[in-house]
PDB file of N, CA and C in Angstrom:
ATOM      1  N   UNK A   1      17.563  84.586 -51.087  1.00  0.00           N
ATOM      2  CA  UNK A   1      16.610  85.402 -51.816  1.00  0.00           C
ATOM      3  C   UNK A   1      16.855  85.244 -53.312  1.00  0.00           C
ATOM      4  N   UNK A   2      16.013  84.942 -54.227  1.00  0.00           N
ATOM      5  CA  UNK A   2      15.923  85.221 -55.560  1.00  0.00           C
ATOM      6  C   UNK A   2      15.635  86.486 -56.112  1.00  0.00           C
ATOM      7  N   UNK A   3      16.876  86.236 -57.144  1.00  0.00           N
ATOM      8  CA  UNK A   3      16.649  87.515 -57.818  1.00  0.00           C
ATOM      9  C   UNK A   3      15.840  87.258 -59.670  1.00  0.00           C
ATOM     10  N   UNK A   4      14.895  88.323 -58.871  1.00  0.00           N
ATOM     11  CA  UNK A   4      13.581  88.200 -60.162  1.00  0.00           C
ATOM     12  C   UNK A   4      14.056  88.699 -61.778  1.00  0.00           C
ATOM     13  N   UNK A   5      13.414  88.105 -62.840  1.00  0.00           N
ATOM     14  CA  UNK A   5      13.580  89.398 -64.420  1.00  0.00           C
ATOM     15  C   UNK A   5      13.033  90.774 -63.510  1.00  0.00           C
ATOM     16  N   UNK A   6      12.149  90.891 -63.259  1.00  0.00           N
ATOM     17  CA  UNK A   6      11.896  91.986 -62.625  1.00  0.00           C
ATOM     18  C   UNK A   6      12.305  93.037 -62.086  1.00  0.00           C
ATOM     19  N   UNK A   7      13.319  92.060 -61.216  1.00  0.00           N
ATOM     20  CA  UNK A   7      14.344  92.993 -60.185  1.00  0.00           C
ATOM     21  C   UNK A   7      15.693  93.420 -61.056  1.00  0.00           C
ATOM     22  N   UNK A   8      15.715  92.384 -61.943  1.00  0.00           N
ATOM     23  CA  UNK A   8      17.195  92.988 -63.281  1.00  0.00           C
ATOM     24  C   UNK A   8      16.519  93.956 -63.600  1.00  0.00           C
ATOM     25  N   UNK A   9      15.366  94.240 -64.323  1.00  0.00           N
ATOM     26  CA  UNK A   9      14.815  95.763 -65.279  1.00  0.00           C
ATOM     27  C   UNK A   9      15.160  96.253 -64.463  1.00  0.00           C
ATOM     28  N   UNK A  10      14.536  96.531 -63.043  1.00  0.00           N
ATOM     29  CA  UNK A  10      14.550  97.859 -62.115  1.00  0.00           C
ATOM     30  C   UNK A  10      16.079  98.118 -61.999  1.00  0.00           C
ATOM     31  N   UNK A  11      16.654  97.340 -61.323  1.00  0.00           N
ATOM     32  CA  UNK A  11      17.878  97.740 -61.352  1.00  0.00           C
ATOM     33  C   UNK A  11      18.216  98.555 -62.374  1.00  0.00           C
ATOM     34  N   UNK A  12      18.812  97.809 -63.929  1.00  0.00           N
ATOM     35  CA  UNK A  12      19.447  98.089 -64.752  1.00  0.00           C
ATOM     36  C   UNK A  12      18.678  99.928 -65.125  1.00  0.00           C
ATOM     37  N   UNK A  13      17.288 100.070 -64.987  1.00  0.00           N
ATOM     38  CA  UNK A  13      16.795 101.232 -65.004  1.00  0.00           C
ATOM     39  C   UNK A  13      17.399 102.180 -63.733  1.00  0.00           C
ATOM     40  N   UNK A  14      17.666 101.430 -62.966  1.00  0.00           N
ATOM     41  CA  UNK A  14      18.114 102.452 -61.694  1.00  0.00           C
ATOM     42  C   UNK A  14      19.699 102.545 -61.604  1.00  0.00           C
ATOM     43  N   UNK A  15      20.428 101.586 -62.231  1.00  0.00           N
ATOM     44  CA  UNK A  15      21.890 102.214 -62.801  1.00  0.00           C
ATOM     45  C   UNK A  15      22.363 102.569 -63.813  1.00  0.00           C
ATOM     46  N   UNK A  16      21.339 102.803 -64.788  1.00  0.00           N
ATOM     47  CA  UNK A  16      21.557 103.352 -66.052  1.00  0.00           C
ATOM     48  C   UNK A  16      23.122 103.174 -66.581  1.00  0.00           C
ATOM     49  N   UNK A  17      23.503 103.679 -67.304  1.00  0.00           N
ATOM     50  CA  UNK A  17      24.594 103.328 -68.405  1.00  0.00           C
ATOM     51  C   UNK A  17      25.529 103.158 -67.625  1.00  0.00           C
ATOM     52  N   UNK A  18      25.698 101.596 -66.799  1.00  0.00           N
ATOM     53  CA  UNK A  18      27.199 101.009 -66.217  1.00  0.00           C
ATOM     54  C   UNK A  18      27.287  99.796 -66.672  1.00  0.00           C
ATOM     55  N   UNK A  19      28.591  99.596 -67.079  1.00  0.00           N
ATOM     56  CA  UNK A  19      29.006  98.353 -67.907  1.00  0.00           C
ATOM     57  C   UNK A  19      29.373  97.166 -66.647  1.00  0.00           C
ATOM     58  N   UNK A  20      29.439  96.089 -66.749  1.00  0.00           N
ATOM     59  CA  UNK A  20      29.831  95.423 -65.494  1.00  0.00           C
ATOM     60  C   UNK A  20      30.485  94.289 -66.597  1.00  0.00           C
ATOM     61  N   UNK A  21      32.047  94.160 -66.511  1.00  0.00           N
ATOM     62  CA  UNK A  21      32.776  93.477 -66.903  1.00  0.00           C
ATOM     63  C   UNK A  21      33.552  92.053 -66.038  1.00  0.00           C
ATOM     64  N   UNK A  22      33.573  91.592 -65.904  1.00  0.00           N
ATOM     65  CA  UNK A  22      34.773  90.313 -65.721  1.00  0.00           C
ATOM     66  C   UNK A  22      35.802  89.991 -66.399  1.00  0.00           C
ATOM     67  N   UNK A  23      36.877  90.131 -65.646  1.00  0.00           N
ATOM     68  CA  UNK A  23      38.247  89.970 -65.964  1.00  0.00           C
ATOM     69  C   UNK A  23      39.271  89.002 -65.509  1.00  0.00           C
ATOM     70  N   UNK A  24      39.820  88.030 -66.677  1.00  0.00           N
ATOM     71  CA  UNK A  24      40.845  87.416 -65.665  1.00  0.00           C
ATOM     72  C   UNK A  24      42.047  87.286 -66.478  1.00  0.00           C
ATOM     73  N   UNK A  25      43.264  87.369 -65.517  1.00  0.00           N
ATOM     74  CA  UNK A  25      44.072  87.639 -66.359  1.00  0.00           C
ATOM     75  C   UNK A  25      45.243  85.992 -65.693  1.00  0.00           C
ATOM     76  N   UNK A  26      45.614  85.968 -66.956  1.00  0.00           N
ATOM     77  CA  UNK A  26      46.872  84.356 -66.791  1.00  0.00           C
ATOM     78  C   UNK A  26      48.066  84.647 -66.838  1.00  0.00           C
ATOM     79  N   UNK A  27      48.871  83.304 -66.310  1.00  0.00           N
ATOM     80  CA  UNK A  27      50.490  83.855 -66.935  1.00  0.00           C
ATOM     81  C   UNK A  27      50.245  82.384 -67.091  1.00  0.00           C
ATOM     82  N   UNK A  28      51.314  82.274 -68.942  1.00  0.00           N
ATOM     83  CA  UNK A  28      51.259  80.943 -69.183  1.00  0.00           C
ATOM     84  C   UNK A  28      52.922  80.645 -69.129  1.00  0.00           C
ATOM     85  N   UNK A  29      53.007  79.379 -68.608  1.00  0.00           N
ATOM     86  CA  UNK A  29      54.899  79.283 -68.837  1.00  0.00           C
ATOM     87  C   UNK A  29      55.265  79.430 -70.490  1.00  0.00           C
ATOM     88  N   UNK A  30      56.603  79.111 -69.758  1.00  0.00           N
ATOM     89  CA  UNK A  30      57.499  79.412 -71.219  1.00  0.00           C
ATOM     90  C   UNK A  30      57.525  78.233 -72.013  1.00  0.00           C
ATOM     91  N   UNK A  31      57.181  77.162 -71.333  1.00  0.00           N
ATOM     92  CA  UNK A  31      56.861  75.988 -72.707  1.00  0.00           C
ATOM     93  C   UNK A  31      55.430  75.748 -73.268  1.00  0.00           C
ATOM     94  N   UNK A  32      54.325  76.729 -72.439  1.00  0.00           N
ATOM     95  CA  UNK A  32      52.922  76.765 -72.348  1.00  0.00           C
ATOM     96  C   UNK A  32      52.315  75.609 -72.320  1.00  0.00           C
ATOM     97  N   UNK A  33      52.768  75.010 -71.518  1.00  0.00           N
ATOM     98  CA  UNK A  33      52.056  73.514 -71.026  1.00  0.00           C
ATOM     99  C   UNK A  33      51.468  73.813 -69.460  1.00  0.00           C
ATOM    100  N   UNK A  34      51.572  75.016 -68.974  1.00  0.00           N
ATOM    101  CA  UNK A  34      50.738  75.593 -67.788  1.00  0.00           C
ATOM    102  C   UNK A  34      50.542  77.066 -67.503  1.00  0.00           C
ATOM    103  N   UNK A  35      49.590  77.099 -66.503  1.00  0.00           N
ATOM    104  CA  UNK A  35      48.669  78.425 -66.733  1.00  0.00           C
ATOM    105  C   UNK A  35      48.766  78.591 -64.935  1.00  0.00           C
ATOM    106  N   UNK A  36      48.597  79.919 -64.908  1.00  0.00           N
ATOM    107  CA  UNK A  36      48.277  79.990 -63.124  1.00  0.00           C
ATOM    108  C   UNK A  36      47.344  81.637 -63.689  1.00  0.00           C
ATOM    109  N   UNK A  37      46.542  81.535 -62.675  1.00  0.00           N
ATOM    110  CA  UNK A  37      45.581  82.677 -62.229  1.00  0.00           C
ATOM    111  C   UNK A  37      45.991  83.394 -61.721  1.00  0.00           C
ATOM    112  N   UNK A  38      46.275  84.848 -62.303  1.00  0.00           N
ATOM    113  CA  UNK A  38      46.810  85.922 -61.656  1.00  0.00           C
ATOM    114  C   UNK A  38      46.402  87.318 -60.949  1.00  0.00           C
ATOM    115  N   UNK A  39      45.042  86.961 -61.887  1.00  0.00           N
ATOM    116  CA  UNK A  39      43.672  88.830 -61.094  1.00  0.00           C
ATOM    117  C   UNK A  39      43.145  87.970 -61.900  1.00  0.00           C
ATOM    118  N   UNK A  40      42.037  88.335 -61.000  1.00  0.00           N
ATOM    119  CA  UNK A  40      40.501  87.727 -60.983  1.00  0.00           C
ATOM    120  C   UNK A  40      39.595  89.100 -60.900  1.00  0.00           C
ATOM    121  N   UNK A  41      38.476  89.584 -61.298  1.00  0.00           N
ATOM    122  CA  UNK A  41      38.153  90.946 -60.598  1.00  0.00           C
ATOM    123  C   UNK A  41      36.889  91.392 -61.393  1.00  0.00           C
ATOM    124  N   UNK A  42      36.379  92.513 -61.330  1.00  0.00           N
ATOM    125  CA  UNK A  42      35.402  92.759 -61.976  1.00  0.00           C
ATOM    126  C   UNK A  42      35.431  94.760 -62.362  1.00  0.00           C
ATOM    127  N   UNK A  43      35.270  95.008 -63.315  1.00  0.00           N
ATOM    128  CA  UNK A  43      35.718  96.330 -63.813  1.00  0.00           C
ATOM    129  C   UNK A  43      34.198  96.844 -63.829  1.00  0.00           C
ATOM    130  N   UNK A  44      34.245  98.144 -62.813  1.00  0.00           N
ATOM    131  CA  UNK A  44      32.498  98.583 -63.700  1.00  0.00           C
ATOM    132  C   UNK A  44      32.736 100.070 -64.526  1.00  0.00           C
ATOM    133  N   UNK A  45      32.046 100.524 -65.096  1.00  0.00           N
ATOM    134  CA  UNK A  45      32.314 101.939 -65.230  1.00  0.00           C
ATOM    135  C   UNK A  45      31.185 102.244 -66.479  1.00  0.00           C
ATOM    136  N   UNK A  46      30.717 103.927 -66.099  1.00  0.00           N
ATOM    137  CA  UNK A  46      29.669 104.372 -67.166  1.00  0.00           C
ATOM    138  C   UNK A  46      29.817 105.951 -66.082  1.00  0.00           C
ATOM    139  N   UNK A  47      28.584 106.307 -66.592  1.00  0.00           N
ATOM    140  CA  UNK A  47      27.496 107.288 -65.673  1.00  0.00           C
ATOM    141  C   UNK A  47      26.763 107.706 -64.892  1.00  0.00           C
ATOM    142  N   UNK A  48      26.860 107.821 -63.583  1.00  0.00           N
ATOM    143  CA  UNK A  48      26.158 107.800 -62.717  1.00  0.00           C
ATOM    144  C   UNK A  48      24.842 108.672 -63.393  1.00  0.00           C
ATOM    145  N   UNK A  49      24.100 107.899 -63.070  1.00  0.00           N
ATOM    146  CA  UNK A  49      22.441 108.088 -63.403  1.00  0.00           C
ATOM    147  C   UNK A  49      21.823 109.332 -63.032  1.00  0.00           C
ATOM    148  N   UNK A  50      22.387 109.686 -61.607  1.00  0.00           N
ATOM    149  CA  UNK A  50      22.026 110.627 -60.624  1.00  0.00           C
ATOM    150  C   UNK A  50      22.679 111.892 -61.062  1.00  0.00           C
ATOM    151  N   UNK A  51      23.917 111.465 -60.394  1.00  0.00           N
ATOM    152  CA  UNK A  51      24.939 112.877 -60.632  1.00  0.00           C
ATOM    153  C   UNK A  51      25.604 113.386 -61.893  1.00  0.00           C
ATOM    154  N   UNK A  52      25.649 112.498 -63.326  1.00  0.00           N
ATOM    155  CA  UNK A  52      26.053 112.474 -64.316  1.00  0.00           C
ATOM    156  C   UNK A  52      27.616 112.213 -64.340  1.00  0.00           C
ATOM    157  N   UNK A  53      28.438 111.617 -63.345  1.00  0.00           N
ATOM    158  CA  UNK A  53      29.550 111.574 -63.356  1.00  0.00           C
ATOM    159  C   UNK A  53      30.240 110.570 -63.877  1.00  0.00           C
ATOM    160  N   UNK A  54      31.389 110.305 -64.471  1.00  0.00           N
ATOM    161  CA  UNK A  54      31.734 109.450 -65.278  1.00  0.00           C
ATOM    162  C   UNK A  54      32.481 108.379 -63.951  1.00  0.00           C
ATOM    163  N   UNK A  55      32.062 106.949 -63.914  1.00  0.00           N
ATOM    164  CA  UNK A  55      32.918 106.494 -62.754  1.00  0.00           C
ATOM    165  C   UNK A  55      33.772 105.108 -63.358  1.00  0.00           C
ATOM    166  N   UNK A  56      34.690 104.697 -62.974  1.00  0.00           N
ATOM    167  CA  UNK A  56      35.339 103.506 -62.863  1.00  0.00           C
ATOM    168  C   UNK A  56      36.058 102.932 -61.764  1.00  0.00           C
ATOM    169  N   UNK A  57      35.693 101.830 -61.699  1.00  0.00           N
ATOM    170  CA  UNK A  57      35.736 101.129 -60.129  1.00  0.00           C
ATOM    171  C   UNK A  57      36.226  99.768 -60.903  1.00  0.00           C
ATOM    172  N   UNK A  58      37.528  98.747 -59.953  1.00  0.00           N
ATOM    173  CA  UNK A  58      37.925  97.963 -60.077  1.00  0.00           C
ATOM    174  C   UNK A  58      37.612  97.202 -58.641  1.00  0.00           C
ATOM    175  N   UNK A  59      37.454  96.302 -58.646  1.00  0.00           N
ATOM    176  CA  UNK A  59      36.619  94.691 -57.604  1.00  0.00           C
ATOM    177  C   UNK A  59      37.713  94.006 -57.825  1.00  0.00           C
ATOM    178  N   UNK A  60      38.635  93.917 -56.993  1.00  0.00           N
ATOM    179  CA  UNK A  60      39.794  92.777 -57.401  1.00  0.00           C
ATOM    180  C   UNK A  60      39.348  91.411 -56.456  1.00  0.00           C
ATOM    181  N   UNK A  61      38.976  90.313 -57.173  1.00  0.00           N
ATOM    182  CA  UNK A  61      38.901  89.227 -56.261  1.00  0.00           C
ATOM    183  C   UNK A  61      39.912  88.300 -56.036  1.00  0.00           C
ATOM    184  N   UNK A  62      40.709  88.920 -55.031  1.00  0.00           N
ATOM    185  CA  UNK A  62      41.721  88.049 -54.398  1.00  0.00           C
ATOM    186  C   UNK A  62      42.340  86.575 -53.835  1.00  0.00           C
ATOM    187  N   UNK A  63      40.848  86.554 -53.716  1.00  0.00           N
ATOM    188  CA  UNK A  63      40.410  85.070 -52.920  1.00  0.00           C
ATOM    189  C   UNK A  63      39.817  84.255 -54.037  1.00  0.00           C
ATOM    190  N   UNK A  64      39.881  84.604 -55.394  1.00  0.00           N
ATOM    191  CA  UNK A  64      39.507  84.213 -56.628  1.00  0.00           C
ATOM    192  C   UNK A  64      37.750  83.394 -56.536  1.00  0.00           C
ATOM    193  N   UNK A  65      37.157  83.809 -55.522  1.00  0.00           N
ATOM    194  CA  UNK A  65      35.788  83.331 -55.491  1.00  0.00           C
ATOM    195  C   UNK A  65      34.876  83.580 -56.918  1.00  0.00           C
ATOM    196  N   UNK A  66      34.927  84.641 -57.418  1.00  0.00           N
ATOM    197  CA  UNK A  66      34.334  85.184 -58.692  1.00  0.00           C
ATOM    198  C   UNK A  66      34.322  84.033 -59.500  1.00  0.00           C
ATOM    199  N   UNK A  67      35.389  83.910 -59.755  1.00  0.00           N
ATOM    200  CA  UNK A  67      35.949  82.508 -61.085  1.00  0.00           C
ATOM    201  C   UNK A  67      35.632  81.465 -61.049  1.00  0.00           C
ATOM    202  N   UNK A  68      35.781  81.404 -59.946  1.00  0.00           N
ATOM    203  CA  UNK A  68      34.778  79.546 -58.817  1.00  0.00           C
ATOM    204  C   UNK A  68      33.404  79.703 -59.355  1.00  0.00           C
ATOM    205  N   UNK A  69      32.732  80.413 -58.729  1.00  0.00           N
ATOM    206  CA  UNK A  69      31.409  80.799 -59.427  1.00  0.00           C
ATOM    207  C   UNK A  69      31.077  80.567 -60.643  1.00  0.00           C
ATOM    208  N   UNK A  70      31.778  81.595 -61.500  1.00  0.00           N
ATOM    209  CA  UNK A  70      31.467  81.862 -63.016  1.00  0.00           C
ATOM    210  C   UNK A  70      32.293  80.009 -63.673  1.00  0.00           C
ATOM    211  N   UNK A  71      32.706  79.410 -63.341  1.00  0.00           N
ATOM    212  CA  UNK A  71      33.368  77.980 -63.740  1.00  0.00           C
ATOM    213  C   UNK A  71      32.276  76.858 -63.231  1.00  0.00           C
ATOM    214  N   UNK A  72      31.671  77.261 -61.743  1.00  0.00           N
ATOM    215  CA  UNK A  72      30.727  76.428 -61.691  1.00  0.00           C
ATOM    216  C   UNK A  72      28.901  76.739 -62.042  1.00  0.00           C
ATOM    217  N   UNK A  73      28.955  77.252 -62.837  1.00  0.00           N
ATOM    218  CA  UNK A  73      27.526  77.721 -63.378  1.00  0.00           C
ATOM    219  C   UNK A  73      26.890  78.276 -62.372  1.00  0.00           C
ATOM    220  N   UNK A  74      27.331  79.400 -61.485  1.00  0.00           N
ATOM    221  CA  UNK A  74      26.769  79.569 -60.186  1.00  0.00           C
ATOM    222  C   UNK A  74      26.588  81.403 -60.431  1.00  0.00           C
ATOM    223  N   UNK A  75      25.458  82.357 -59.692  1.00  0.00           N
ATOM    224  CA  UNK A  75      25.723  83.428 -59.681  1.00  0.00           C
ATOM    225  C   UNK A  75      27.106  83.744 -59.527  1.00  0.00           C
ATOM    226  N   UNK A  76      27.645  84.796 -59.812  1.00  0.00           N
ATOM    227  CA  UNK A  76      28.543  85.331 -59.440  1.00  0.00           C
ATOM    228  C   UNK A  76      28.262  86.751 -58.119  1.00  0.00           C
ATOM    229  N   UNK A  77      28.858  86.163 -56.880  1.00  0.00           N
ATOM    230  CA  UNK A  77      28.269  87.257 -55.444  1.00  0.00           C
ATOM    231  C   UNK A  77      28.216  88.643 -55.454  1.00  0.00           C
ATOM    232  N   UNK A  78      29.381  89.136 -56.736  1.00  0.00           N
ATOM    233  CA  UNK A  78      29.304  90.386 -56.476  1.00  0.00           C
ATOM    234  C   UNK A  78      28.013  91.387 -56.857  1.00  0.00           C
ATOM    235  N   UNK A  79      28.136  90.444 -58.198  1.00  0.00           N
ATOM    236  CA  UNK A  79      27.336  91.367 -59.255  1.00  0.00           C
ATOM    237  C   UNK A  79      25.562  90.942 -59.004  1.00  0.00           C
ATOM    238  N   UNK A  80      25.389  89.657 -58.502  1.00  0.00           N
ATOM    239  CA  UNK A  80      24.138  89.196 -58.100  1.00  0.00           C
ATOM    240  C   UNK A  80      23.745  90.263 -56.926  1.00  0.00           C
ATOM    241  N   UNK A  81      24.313  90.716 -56.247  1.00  0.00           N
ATOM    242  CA  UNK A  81      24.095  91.595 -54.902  1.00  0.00           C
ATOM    243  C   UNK A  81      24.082  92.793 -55.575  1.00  0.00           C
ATOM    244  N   UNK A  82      24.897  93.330 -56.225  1.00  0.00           N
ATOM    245  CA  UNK A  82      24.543  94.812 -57.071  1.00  0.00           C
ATOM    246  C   UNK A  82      23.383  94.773 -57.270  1.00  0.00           C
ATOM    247  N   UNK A  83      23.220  93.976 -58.642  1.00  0.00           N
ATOM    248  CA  UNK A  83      21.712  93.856 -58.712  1.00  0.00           C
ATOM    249  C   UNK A  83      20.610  93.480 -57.591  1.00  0.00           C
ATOM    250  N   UNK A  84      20.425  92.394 -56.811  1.00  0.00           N
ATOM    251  CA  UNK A  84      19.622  92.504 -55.756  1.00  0.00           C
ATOM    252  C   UNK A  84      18.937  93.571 -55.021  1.00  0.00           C
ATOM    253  N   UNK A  85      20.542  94.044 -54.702  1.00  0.00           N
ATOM    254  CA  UNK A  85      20.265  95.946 -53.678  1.00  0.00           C
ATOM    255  C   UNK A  85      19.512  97.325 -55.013  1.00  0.00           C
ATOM    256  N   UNK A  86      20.018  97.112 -56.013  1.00  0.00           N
ATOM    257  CA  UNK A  86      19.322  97.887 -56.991  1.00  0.00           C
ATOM    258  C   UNK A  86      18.306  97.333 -57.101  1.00  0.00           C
ATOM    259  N   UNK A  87      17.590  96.394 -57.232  1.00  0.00           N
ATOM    260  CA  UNK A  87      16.215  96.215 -57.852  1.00  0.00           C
ATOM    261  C   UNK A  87      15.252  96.175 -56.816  1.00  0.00           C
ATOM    262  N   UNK A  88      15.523  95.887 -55.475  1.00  0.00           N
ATOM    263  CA  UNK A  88      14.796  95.856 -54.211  1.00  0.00           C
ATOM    264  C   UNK A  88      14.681  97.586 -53.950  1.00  0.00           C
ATOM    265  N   UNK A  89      15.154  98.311 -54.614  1.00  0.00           N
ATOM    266  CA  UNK A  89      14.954  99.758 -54.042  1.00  0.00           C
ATOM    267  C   UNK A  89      13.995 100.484 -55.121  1.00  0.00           C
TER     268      UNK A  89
END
């Protein structure tokens, strides 16, 4: 299924003030001639639209799929499906 400009407005109108971040965090060695991937994940947090409640939620991607994605010019699954399920409603 494609997700429409369309279906981003509605959404983003139907989750009102939530930030949707990506995060990754490294460890570089001690001569910094290498790097390894350590959290991969996605941070959201604002206002629930509805209830007015302040929320923050952490998405840890374990299986580092997120990064695969976002490295190969590809949606990223989580946040493409947030939006999807928000804008289809």
């Amino acid at each position: 299924m494609q997700l429409t400009s369309d279906m981003v407005k509605k959404a983003k109108q139907k989750l009102g003030d939530i930030a949707i971040t990506y995060e990754a965090q490294f460890a570089v060695s001690k001569d910094g001639k290498t790097f390894e991937l350590k959290y991969s994940g996605i941070k959201m947090s604002g206002t629930n639209k509805d209830t007015g409640k302040k929320m923050d939620q952490d998405i840890a991607d374990d299986n580092f799929l997120m990064i695969q994605h976002i490295y190969a010019n590809k949606p990223e699954p989580t946040t493409w499906g947030l939006l999807l399920s928000a804008g289809n409603q």
